[in-house]
PDB file of N, CA and C in Angstrom:
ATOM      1  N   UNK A   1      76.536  89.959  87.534  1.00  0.00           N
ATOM      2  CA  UNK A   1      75.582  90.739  88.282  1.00  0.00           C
ATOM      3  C   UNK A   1      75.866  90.649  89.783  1.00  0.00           C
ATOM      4  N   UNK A   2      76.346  89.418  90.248  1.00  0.00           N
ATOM      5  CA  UNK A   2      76.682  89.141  91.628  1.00  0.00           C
ATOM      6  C   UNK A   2      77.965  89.987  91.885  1.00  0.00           C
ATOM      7  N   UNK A   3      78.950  90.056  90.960  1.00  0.00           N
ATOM      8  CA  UNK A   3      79.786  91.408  91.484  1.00  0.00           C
ATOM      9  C   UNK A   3      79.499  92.551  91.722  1.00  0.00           C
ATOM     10  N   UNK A   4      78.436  92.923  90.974  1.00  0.00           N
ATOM     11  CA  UNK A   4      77.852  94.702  90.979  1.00  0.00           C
ATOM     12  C   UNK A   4      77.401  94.887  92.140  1.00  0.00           C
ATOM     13  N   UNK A   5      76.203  93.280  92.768  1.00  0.00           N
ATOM     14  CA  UNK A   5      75.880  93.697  93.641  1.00  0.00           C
ATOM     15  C   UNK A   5      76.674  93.655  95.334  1.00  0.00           C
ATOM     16  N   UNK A   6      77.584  92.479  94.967  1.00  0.00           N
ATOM     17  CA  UNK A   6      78.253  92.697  96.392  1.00  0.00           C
ATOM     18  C   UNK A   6      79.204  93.759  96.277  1.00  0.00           C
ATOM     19  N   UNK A   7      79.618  94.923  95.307  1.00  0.00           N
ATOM     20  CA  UNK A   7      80.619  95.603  95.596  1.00  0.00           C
ATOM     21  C   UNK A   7      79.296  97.144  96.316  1.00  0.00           C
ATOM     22  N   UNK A   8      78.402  97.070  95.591  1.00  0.00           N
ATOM     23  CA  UNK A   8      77.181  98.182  95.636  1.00  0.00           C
ATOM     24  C   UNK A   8      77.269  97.409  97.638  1.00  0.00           C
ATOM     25  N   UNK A   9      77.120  96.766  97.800  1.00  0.00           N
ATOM     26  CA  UNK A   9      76.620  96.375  99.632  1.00  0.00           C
ATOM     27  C   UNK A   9      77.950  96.495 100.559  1.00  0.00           C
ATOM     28  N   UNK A  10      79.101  96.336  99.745  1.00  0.00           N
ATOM     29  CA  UNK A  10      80.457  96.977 100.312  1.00  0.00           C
ATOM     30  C   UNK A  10      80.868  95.430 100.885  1.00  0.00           C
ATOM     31  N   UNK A  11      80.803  94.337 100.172  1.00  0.00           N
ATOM     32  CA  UNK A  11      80.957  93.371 100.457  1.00  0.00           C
ATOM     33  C   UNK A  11      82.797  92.754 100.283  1.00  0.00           C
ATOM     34  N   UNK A  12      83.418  94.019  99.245  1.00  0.00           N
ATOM     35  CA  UNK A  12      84.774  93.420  98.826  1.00  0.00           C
ATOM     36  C   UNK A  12      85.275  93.953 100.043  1.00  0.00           C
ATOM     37  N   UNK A  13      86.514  93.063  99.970  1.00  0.00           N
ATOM     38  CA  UNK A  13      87.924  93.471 100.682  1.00  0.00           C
ATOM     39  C   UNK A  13      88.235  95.557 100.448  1.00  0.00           C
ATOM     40  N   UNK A  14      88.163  95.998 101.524  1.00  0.00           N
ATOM     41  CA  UNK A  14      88.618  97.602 101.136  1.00  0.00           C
ATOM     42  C   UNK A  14      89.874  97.731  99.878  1.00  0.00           C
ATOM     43  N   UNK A  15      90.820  96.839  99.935  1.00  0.00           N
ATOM     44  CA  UNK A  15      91.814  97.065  98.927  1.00  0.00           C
ATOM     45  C   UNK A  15      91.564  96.809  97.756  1.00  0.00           C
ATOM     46  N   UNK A  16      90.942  95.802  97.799  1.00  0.00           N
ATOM     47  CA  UNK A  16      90.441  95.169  96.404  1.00  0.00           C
ATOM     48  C   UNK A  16      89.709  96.632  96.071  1.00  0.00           C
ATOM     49  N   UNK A  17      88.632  96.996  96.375  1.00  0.00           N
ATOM     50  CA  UNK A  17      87.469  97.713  96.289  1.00  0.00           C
ATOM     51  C   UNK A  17      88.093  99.331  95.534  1.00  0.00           C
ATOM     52  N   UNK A  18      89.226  99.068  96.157  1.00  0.00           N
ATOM     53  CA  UNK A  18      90.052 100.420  96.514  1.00  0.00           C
ATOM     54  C   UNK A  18      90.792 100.757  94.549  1.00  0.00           C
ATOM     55  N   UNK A  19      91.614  98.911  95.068  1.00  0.00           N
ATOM     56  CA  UNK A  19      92.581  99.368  93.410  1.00  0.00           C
ATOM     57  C   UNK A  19      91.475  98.827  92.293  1.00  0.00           C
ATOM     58  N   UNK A  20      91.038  98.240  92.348  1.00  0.00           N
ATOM     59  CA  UNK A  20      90.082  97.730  91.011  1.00  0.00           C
ATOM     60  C   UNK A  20      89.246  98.513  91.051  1.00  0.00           C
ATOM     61  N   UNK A  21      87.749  98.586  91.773  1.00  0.00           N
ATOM     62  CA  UNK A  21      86.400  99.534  91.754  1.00  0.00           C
ATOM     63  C   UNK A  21      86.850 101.092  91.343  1.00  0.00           C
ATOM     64  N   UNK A  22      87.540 101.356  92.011  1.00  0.00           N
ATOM     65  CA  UNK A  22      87.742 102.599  92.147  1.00  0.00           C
ATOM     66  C   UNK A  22      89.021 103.509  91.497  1.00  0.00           C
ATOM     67  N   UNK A  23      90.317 102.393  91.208  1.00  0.00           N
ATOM     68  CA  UNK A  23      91.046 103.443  90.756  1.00  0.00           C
ATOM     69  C   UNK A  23      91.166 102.641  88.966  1.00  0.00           C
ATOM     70  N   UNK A  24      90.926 101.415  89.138  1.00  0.00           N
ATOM     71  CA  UNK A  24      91.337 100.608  87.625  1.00  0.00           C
ATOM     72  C   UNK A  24      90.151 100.774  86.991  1.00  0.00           C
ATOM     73  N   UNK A  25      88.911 101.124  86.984  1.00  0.00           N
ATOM     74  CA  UNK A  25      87.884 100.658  86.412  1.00  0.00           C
ATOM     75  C   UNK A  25      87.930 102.249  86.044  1.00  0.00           C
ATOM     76  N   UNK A  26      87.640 103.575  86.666  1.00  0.00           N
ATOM     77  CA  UNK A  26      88.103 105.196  86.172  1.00  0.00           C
ATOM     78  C   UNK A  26      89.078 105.143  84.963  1.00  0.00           C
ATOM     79  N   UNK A  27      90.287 104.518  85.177  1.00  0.00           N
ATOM     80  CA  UNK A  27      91.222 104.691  84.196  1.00  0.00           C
ATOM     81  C   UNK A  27      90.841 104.119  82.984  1.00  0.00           C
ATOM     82  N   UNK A  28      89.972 103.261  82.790  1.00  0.00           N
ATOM     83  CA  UNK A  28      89.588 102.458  82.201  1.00  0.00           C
ATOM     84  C   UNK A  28      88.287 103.600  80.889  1.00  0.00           C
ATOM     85  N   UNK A  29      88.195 103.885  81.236  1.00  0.00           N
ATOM     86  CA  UNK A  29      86.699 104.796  81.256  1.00  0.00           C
ATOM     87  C   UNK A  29      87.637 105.815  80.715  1.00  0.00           C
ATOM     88  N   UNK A  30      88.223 106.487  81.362  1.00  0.00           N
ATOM     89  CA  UNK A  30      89.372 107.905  80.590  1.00  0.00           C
ATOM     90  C   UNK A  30      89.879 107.494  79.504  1.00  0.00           C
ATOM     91  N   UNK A  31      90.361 105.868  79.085  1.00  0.00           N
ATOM     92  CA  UNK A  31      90.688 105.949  78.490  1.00  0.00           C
ATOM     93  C   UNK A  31      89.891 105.349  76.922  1.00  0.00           C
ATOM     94  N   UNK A  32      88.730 105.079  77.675  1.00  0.00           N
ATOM     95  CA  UNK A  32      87.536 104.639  76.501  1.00  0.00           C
ATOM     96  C   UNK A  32      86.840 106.084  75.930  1.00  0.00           C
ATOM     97  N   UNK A  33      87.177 106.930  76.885  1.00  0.00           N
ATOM     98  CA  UNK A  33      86.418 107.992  76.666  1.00  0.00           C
ATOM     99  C   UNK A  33      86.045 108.844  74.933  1.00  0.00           C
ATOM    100  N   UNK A  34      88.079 108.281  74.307  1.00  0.00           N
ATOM    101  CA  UNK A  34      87.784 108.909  73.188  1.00  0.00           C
ATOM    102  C   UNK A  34      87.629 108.735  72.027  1.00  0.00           C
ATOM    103  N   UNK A  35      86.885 106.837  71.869  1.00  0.00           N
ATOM    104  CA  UNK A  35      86.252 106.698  71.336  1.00  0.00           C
ATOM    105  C   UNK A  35      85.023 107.130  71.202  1.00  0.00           C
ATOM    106  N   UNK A  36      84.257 107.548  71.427  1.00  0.00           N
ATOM    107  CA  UNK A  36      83.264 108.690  71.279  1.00  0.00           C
ATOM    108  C   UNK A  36      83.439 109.805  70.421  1.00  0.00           C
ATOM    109  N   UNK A  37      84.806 109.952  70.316  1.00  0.00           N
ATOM    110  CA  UNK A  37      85.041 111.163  69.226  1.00  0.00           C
ATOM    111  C   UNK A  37      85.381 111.303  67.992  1.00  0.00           C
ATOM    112  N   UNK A  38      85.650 111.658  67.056  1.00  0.00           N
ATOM    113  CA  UNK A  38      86.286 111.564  65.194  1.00  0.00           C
ATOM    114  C   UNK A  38      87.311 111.503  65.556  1.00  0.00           C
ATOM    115  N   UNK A  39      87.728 110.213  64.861  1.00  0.00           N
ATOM    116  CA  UNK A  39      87.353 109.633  63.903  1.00  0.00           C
ATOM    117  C   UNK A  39      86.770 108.354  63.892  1.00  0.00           C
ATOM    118  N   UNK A  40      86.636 107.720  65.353  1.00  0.00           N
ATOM    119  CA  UNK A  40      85.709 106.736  65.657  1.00  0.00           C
ATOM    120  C   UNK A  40      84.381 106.961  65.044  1.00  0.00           C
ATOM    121  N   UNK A  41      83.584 108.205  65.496  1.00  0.00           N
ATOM    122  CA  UNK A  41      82.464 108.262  65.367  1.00  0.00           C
ATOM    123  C   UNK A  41      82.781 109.444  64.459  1.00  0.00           C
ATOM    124  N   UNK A  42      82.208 109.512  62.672  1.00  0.00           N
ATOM    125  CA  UNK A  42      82.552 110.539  61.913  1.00  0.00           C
ATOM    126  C   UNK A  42      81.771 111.534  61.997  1.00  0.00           C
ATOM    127  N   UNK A  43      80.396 111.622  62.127  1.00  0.00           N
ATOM    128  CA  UNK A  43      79.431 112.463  62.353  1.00  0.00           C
ATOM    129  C   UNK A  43      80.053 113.552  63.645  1.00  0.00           C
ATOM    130  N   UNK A  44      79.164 114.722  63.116  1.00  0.00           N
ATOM    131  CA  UNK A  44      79.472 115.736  64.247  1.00  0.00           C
ATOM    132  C   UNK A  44      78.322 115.370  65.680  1.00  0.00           C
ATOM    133  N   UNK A  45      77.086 115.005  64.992  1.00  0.00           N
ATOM    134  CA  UNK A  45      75.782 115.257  66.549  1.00  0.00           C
ATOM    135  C   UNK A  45      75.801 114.171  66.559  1.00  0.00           C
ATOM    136  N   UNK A  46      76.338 112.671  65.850  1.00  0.00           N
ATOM    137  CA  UNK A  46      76.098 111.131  66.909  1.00  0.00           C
ATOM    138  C   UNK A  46      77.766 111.004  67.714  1.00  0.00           C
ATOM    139  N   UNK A  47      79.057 111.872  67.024  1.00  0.00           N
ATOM    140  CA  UNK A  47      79.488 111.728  68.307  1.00  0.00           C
ATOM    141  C   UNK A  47      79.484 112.730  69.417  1.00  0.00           C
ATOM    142  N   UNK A  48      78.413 113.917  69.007  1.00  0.00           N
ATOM    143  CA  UNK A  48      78.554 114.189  70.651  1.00  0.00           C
ATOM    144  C   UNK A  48      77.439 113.696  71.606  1.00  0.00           C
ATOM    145  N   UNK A  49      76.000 113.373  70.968  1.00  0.00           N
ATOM    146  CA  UNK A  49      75.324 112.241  71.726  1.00  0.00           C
ATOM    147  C   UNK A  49      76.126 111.447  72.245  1.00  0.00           C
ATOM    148  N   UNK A  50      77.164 110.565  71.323  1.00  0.00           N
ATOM    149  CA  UNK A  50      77.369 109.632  72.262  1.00  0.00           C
ATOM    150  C   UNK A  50      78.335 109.877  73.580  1.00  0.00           C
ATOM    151  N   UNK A  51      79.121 111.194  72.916  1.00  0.00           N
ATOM    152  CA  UNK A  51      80.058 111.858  74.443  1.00  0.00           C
ATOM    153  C   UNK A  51      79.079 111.907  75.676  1.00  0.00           C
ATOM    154  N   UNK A  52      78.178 112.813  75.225  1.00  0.00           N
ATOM    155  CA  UNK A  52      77.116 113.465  76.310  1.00  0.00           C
ATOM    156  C   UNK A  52      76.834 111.678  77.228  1.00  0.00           C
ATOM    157  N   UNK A  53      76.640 110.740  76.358  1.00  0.00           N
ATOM    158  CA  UNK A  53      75.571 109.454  76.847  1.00  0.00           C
ATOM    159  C   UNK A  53      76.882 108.968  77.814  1.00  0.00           C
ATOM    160  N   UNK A  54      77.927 108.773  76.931  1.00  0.00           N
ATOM    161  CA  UNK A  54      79.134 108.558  77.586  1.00  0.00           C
ATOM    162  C   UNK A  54      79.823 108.805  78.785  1.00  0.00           C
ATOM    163  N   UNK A  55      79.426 109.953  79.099  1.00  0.00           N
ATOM    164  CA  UNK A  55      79.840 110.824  80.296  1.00  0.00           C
ATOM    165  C   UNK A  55      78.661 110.936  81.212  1.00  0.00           C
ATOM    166  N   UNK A  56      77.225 110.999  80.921  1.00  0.00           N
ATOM    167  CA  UNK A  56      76.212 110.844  81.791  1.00  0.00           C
ATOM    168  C   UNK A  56      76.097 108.881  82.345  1.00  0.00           C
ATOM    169  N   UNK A  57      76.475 108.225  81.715  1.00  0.00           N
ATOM    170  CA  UNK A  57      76.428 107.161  82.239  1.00  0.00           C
ATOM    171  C   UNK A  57      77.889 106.373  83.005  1.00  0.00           C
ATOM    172  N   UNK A  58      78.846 106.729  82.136  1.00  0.00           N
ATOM    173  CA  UNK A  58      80.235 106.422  83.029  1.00  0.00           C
ATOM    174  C   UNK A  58      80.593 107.120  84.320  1.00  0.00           C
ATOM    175  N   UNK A  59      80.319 108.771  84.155  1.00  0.00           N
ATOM    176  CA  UNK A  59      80.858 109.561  84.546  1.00  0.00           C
ATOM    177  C   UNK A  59      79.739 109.925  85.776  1.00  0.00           C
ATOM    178  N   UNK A  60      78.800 109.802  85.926  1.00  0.00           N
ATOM    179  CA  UNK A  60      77.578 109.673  86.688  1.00  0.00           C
ATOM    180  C   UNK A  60      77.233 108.725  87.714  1.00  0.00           C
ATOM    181  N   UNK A  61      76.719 107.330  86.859  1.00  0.00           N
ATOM    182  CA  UNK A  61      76.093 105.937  87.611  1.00  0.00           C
ATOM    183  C   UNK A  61      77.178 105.104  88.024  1.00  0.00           C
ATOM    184  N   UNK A  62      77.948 105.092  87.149  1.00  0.00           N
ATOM    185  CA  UNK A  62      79.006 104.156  87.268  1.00  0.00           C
ATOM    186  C   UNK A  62      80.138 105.006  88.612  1.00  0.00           C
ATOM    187  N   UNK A  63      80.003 105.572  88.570  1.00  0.00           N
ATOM    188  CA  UNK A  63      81.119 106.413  89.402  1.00  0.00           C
ATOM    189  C   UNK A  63      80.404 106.564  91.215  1.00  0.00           C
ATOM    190  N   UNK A  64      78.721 106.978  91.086  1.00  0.00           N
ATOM    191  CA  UNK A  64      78.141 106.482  92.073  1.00  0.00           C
ATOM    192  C   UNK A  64      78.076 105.464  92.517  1.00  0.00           C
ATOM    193  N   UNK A  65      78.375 104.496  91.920  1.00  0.00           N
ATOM    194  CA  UNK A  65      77.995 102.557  92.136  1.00  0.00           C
ATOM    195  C   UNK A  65      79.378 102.473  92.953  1.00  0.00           C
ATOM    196  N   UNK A  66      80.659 102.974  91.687  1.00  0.00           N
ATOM    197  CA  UNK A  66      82.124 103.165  92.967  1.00  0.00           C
ATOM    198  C   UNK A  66      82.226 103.311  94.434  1.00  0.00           C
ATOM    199  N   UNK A  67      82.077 104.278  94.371  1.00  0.00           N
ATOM    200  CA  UNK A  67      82.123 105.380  95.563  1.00  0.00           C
ATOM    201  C   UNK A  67      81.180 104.535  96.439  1.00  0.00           C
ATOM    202  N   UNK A  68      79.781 104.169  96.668  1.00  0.00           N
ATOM    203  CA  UNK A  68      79.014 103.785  97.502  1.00  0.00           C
ATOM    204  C   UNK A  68      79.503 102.430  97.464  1.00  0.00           C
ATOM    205  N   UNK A  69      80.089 101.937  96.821  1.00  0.00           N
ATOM    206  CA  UNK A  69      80.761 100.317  97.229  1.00  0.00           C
ATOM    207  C   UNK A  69      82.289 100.365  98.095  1.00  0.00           C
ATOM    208  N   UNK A  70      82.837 101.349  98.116  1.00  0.00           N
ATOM    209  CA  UNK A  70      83.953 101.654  98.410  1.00  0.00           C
ATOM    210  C   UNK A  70      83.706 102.384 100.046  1.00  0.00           C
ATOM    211  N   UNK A  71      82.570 102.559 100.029  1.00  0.00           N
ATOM    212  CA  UNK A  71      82.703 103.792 101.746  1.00  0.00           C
ATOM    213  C   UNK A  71      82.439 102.737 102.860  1.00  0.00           C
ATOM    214  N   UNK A  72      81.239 101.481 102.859  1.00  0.00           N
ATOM    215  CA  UNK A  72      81.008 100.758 103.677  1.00  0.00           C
ATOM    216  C   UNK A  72      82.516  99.752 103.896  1.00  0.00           C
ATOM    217  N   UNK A  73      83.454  99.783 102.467  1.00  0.00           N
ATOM    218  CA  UNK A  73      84.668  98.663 103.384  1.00  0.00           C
ATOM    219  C   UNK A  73      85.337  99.146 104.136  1.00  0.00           C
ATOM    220  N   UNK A  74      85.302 100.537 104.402  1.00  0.00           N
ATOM    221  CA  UNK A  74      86.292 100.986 105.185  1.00  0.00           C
ATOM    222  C   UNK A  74      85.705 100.686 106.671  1.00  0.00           C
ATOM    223  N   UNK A  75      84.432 100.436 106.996  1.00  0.00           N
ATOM    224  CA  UNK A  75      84.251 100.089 108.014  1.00  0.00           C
ATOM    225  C   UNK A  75      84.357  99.092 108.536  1.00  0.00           C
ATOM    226  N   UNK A  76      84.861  97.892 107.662  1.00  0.00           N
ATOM    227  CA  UNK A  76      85.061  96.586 107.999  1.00  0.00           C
ATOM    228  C   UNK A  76      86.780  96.220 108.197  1.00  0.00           C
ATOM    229  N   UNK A  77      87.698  97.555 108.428  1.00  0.00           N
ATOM    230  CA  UNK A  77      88.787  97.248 109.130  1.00  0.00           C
ATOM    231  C   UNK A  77      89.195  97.011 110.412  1.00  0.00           C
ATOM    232  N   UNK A  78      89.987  96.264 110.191  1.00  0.00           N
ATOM    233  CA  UNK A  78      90.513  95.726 111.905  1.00  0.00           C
ATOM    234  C   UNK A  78      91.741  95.974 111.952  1.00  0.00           C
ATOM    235  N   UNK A  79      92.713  96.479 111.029  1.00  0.00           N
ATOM    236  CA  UNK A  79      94.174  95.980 111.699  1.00  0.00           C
ATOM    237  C   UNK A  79      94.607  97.506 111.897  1.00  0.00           C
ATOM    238  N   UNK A  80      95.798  97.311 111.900  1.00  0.00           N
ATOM    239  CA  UNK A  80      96.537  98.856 112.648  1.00  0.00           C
ATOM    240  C   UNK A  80      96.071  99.631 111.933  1.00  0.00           C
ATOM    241  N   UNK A  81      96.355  99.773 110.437  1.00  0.00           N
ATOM    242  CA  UNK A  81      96.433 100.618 109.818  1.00  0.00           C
ATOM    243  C   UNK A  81      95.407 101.276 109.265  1.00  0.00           C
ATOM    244  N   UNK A  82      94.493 100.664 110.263  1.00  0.00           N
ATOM    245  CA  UNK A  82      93.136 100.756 109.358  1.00  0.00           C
ATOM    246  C   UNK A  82      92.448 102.685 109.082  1.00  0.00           C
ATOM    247  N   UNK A  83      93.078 103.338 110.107  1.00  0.00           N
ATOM    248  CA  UNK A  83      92.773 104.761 109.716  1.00  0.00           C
ATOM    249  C   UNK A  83      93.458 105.256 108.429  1.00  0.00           C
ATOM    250  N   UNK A  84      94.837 104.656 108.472  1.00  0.00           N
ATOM    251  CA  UNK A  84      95.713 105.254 107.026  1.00  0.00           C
ATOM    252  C   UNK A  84      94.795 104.540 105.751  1.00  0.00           C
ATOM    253  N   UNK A  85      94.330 103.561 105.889  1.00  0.00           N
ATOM    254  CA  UNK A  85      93.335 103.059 104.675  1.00  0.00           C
ATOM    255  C   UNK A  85      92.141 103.780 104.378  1.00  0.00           C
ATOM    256  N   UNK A  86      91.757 104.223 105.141  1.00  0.00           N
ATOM    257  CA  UNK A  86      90.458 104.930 105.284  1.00  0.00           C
ATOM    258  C   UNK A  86      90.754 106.554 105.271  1.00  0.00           C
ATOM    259  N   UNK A  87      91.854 106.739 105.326  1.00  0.00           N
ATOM    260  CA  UNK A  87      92.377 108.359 104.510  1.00  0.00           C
ATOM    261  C   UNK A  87      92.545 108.353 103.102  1.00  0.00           C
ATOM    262  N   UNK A  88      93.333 107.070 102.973  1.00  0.00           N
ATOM    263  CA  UNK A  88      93.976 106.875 101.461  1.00  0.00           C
ATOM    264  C   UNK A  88      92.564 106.700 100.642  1.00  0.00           C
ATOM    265  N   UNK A  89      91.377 106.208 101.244  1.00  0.00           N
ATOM    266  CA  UNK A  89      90.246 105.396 100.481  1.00  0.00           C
ATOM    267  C   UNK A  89      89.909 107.076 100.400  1.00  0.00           C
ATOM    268  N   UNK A  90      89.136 108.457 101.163  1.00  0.00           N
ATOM    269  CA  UNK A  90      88.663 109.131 100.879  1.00  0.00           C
ATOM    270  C   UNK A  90      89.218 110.360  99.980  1.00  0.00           C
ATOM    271  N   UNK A  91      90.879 110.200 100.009  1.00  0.00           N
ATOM    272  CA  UNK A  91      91.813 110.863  99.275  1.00  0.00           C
ATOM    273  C   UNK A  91      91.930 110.424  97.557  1.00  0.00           C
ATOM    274  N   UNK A  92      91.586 108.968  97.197  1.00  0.00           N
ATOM    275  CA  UNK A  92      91.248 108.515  96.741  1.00  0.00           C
ATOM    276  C   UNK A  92      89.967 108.981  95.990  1.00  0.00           C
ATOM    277  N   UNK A  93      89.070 108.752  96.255  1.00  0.00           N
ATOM    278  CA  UNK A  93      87.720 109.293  96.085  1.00  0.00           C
ATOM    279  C   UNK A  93      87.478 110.857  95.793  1.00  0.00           C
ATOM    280  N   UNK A  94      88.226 111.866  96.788  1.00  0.00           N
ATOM    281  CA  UNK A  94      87.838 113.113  95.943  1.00  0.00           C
ATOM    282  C   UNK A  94      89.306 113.084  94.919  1.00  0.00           C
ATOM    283  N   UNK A  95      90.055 112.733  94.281  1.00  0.00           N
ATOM    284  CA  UNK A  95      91.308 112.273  93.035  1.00  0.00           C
ATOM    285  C   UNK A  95      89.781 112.153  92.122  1.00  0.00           C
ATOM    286  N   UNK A  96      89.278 110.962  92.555  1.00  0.00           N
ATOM    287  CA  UNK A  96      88.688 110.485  91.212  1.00  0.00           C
ATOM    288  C   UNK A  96      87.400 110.971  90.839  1.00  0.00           C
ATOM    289  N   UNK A  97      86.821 111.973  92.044  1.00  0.00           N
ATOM    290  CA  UNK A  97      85.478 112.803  91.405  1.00  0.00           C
ATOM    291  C   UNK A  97      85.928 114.006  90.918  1.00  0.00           C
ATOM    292  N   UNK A  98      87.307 114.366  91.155  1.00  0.00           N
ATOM    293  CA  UNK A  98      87.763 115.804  89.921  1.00  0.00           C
ATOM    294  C   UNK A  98      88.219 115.255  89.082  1.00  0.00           C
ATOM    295  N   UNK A  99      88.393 113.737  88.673  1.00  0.00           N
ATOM    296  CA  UNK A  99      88.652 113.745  87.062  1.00  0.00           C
ATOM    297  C   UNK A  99      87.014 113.066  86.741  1.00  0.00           C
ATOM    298  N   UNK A 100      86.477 112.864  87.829  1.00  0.00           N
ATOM    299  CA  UNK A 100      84.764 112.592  87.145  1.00  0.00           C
ATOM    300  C   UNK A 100      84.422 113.708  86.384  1.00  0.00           C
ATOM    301  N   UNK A 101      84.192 115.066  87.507  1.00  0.00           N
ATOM    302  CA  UNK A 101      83.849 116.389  87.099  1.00  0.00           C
ATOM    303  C   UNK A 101      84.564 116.890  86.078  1.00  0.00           C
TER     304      UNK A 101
END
């Protein structure tokens, strides 16, 4: 719970925040995604409940919790490069809300 909440207050390292929160934890999710479908789930309406639940909660909360943990580290750079991080972080971010959407 103490991770959820220091990444939600923008407490990680921007990189960390960057490759784990934001680009490993998505891939992660794409690729859970299709269990939700037959032949995991044999039924036609419990697996698309569970798509629909699947995608309103991964694809939704979880993806908001990202993103708002990810915007405050960029303000906690100091070194040179810190504008190229903070391009890559928002370039980043719209990548991973068109495979949200």
């Amino acid at each position: 719970m103490r991770y959820i909440r220091n990444h939600w207050q923008g407490k990680h390292a921007l990189l960390f925040a960057l490759c784990v929160n934001l680009i490993l934890i998505p891939a992660l999710i794409l690729f859970a995604d299709r269990y939700t479908l037959p032949p995991y789930i044999p039924d036609r309406i419990p697996a698309l409940i569970a798509t629909v639940a699947f995608i309103l909660v991964f694809h939704g909360v979880v993806f908001v919790w990202q993103v708002v943990g990810v915007l405050p580290a960029t303000q906690h750079q100091s070194s040179i490069l810190a504008n190229i991080w903070t391009v890559v972080t928002y370039g980043a971010i719209g990548i991973c809300s068109a495979f949200a959407v």
